[in-house]
C-alpha atoms as a PDB file:
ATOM      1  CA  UNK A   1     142.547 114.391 146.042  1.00  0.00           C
ATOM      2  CA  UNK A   2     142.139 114.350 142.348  1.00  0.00           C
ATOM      3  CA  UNK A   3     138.835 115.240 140.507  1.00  0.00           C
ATOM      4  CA  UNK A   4     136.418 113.193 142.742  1.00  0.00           C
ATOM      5  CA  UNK A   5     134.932 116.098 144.428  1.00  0.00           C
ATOM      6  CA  UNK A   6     133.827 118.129 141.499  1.00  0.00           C
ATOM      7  CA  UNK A   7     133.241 114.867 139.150  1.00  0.00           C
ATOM      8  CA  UNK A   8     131.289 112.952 142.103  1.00  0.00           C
ATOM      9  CA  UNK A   9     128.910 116.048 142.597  1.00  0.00           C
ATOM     10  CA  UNK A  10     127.350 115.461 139.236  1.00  0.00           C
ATOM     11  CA  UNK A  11     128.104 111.392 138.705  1.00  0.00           C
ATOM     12  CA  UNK A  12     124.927 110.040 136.762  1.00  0.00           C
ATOM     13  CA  UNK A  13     124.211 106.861 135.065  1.00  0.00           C
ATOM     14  CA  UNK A  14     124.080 106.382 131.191  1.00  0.00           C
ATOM     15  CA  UNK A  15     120.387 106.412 130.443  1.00  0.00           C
ATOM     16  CA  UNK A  16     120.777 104.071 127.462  1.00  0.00           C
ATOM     17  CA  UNK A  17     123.627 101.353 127.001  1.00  0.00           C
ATOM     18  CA  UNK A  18     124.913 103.106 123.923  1.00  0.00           C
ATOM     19  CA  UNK A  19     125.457 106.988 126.255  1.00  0.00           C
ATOM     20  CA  UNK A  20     128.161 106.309 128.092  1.00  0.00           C
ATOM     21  CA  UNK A  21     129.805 109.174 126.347  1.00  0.00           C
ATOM     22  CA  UNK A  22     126.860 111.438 126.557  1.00  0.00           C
ATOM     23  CA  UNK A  23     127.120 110.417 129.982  1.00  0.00           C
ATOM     24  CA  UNK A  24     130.981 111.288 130.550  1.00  0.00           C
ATOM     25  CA  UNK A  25     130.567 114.204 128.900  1.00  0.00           C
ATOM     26  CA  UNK A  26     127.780 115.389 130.798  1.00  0.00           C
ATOM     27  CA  UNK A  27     129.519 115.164 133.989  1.00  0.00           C
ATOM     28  CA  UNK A  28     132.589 116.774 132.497  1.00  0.00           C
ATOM     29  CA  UNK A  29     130.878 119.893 131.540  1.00  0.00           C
ATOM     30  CA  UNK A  30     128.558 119.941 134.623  1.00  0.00           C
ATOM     31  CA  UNK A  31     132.608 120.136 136.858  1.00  0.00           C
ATOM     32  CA  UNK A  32     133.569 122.206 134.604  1.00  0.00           C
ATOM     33  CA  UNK A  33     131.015 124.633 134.892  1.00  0.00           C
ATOM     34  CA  UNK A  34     130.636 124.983 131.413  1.00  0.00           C
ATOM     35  CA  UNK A  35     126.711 126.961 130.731  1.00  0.00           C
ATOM     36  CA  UNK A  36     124.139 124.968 129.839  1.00  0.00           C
ATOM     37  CA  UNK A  37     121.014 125.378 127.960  1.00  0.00           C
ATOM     38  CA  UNK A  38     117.565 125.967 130.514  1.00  0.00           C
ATOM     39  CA  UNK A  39     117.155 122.397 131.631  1.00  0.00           C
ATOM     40  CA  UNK A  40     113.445 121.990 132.877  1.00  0.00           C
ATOM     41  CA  UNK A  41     114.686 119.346 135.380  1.00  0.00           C
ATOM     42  CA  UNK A  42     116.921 121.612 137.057  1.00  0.00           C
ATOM     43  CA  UNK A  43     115.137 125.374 136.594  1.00  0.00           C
ATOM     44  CA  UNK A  44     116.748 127.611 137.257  1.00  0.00           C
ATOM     45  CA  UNK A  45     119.991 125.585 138.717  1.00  0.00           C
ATOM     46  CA  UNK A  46     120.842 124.529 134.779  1.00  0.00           C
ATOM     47  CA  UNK A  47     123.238 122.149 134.124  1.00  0.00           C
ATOM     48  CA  UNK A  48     123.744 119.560 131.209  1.00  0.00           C
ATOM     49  CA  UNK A  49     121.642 116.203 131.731  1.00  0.00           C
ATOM     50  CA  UNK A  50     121.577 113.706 128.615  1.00  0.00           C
ATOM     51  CA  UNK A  51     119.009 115.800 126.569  1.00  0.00           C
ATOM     52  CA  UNK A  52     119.668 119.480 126.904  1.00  0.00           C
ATOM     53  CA  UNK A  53     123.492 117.946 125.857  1.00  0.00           C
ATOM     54  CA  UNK A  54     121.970 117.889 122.772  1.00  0.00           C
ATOM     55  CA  UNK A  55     122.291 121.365 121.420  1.00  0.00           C
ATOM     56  CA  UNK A  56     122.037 122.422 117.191  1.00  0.00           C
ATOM     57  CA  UNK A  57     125.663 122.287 117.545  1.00  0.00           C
ATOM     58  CA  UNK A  58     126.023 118.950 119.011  1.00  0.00           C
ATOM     59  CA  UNK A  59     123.855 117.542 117.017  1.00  0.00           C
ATOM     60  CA  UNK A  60     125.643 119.421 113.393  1.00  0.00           C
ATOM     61  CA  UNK A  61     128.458 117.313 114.792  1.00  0.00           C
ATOM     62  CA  UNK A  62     127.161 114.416 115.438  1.00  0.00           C
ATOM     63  CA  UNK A  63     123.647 112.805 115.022  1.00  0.00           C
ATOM     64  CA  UNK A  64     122.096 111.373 118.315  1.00  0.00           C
ATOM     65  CA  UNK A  65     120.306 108.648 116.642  1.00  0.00           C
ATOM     66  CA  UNK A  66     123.841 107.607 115.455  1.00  0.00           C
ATOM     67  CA  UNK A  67     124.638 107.350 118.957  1.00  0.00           C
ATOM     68  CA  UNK A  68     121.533 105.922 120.549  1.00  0.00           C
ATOM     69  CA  UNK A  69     122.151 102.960 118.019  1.00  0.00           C
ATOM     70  CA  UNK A  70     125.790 102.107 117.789  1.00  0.00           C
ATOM     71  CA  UNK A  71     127.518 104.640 120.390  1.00  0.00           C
ATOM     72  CA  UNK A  72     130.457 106.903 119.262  1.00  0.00           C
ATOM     73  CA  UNK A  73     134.523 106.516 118.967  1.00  0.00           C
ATOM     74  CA  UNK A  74     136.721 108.584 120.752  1.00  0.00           C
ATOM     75  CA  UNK A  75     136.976 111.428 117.880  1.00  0.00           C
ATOM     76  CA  UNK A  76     133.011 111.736 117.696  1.00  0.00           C
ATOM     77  CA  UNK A  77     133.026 112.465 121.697  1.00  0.00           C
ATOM     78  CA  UNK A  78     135.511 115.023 121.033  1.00  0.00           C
ATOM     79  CA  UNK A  79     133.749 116.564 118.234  1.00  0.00           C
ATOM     80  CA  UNK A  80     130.782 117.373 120.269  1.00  0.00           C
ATOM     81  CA  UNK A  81     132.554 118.252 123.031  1.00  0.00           C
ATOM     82  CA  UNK A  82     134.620 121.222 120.906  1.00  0.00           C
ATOM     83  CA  UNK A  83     131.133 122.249 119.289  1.00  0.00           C
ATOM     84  CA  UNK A  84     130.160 123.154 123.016  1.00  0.00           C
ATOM     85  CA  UNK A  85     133.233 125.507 123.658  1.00  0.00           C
ATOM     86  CA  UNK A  86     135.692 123.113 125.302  1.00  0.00           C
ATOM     87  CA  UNK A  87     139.002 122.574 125.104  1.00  0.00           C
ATOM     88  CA  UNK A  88     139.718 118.507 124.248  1.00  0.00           C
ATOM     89  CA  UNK A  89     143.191 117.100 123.194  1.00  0.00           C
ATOM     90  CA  UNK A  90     142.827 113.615 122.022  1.00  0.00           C
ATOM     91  CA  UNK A  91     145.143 111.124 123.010  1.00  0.00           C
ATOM     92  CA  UNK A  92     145.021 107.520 121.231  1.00  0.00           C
ATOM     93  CA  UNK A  93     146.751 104.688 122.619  1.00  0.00           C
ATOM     94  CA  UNK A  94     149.472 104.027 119.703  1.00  0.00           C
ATOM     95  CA  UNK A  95     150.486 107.862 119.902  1.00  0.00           C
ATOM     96  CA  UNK A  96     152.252 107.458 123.288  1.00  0.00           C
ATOM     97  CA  UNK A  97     153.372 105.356 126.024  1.00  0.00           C
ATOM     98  CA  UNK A  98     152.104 104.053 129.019  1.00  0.00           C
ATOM     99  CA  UNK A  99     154.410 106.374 131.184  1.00  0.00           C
ATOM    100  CA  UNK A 100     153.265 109.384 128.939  1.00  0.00           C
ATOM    101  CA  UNK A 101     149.610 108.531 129.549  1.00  0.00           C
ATOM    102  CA  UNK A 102     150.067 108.302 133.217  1.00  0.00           C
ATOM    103  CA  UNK A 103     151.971 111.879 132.969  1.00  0.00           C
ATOM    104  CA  UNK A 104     149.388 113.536 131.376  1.00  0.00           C
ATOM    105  CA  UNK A 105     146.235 111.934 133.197  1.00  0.00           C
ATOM    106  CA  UNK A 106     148.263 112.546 136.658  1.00  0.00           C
ATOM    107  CA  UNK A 107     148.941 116.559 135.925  1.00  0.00           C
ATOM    108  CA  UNK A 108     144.760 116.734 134.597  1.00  0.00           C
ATOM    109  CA  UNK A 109     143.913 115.513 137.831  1.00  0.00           C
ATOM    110  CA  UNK A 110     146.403 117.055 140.025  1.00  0.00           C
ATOM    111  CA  UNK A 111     144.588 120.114 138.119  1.00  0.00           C
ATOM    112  CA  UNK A 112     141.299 122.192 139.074  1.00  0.00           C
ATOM    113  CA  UNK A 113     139.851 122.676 135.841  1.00  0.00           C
ATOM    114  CA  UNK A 114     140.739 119.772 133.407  1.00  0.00           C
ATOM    115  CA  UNK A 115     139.452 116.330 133.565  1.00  0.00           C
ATOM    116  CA  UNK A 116     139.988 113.383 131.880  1.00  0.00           C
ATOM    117  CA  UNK A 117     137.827 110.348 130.042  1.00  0.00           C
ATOM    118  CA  UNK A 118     138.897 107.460 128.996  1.00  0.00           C
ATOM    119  CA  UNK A 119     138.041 104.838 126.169  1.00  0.00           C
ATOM    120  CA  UNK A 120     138.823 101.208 126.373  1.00  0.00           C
ATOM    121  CA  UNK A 121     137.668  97.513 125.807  1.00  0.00           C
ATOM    122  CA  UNK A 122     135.869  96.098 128.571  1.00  0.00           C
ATOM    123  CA  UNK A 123     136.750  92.893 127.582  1.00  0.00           C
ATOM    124  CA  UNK A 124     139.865  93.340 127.878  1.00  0.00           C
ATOM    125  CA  UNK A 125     139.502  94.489 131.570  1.00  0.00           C
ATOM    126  CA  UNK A 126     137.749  91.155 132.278  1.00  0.00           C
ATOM    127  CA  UNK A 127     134.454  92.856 131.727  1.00  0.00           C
ATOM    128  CA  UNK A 128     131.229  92.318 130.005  1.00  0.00           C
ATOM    129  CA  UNK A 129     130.734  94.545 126.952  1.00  0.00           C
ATOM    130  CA  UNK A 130     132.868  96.241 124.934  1.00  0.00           C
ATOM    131  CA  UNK A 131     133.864  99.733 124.078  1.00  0.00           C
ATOM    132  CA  UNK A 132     133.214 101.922 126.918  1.00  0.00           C
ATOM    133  CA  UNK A 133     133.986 105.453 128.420  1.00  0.00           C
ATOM    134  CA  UNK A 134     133.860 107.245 131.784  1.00  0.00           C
ATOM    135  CA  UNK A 135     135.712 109.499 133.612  1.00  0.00           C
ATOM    136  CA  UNK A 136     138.711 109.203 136.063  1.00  0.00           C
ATOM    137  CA  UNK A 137     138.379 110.733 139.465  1.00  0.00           C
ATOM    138  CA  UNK A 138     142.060 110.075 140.770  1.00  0.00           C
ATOM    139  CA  UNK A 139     145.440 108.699 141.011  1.00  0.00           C
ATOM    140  CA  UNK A 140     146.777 106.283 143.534  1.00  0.00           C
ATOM    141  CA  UNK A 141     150.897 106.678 143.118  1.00  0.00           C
ATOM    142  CA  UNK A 142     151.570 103.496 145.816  1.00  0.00           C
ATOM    143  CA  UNK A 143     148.984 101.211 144.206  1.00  0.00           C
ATOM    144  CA  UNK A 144     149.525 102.869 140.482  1.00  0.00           C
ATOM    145  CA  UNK A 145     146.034 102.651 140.014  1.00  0.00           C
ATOM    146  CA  UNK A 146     143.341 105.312 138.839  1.00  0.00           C
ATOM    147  CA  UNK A 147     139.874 105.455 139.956  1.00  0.00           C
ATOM    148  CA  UNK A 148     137.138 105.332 137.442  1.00  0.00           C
ATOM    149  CA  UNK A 149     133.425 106.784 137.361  1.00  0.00           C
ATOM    150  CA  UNK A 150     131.990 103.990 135.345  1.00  0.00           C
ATOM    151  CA  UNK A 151     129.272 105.176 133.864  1.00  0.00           C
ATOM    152  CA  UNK A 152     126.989 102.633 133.374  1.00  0.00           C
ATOM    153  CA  UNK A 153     126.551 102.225 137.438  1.00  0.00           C
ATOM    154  CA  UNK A 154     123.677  99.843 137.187  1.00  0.00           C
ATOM    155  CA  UNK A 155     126.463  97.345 135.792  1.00  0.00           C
ATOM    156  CA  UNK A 156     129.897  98.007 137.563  1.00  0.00           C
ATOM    157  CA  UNK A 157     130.574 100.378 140.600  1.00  0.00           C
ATOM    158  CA  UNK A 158     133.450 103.111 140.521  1.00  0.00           C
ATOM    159  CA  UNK A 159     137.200 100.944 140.697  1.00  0.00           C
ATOM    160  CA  UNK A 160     140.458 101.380 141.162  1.00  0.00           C
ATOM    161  CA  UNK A 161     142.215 100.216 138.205  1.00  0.00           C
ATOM    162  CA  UNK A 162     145.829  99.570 137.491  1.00  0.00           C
ATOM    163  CA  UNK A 163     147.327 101.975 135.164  1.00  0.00           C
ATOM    164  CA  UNK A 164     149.157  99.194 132.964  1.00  0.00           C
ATOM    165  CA  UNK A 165     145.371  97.173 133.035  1.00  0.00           C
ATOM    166  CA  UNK A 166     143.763 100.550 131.475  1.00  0.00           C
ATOM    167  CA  UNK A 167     146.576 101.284 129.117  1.00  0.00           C
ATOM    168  CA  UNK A 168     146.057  97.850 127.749  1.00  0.00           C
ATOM    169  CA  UNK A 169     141.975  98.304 127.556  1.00  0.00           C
ATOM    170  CA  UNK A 170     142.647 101.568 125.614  1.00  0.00           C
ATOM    171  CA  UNK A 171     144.813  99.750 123.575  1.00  0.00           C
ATOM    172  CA  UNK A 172     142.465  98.201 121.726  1.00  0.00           C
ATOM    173  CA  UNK A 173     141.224  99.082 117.962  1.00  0.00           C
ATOM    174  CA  UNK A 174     138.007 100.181 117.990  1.00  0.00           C
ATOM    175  CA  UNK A 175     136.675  98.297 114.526  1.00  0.00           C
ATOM    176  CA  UNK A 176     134.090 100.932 113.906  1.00  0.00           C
ATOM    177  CA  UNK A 177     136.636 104.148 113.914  1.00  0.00           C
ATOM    178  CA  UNK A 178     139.124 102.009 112.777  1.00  0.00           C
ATOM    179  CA  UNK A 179     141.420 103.458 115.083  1.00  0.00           C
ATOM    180  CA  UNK A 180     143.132 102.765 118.385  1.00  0.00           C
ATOM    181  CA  UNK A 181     140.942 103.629 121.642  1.00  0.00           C
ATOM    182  CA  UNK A 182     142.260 106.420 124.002  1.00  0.00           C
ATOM    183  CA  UNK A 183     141.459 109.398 125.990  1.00  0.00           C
ATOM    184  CA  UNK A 184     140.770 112.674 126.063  1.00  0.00           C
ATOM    185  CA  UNK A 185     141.252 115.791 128.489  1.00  0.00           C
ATOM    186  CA  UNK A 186     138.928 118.614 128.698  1.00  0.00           C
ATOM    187  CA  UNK A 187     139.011 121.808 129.846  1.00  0.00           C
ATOM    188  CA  UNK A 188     137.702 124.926 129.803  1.00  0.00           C
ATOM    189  CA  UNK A 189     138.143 127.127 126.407  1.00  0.00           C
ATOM    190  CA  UNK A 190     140.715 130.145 127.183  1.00  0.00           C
ATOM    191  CA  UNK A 191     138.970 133.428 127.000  1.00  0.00           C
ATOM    192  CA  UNK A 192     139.598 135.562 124.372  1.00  0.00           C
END
């Protein structure tokens, strides 16, 4: 149950350490069905891969050299998202609880066309690294635990996480955005 299917269909690997919202993204739009640009790697089956992501209005929001060298925060992943025609609502961590977050990540995945990614400390998961995102696949009620599509695959396989364990990892201030990490949930952009 959950997003696994569609998410698992077009899981990659961050192709630099710094992606791993490129990455997210990426397989995001890709479940989404959201229309890429012509992708020469995938002709004439497009879908977004970690360049063609990179279209003039990704890149008016946010530079990709900025992101190749530091990485992003959780409003710059947003940003770029919107300038591709999705829907994102932003969640940080000090904005809600961790029974709201589990509400609103729960109903995304119990959904068919919203998905959700999540930033948070990997330190404070008992990790190497720190901030980090990737996508959640699903929802364990009996466990309370929500499986995440890390990213960066050479490093850490996809795990079930506690929900309390995540809340506390996106609970973190992220000293470059000087704000609180969080996540986000995407969707489609209604038609007008």
């Amino acid at each position: 149950k959950g997003q696994f299917w569609p998410l698992v269909r077009y899981f990659i690997s961050q192709r630099i350490d710094t992606f791993c919202s490129v990455a997210s993204s990426v397989i995001v739009l890709n479940a989404l069905e959201v229309p890429s640009p012509v992708s020469p790697m995938t002709y004439p089956y497009n879908k977004f891969d970690e360049q063609n992501f990179f279209t003039r209005e990704v890149l008016e929001a946010q530079k990709v050299r900025n992101i190749a060298g530091d990485g992003i925060y959780l409003s710059e992943m947003s940003g770029m998202l919107k300038a591709l025609g999705v829907a994102v609502s932003t969640h940080h961590a000090d904005t809600l609880s961790l029974d709201e977050f589990r509400r609103l990540a729960v109903s995304a995945l119990e959904s068919e066309n919203r998905y959700v990614v999540v930033n948070f400390d990997r330190a404070t998961m008992g990790q190497s690294g720190g901030g980090h995102f990737s996508p959640l696949a699903a929802y364990h009620r009996k466990s309370d635990r929500f499986l995440m599509l890390d990213v960066a695959r050479y490093k850490y396989p996809p795990v079930w996480v506690k929900a309390d364990d995540l809340w506390r990892a996106m609970n973190t201030i992220d000293e470059d955005a000087k704000a609180l990490r969080g996540f986000a949930i995407i969707s489609r952009a209604r038609q007008k």
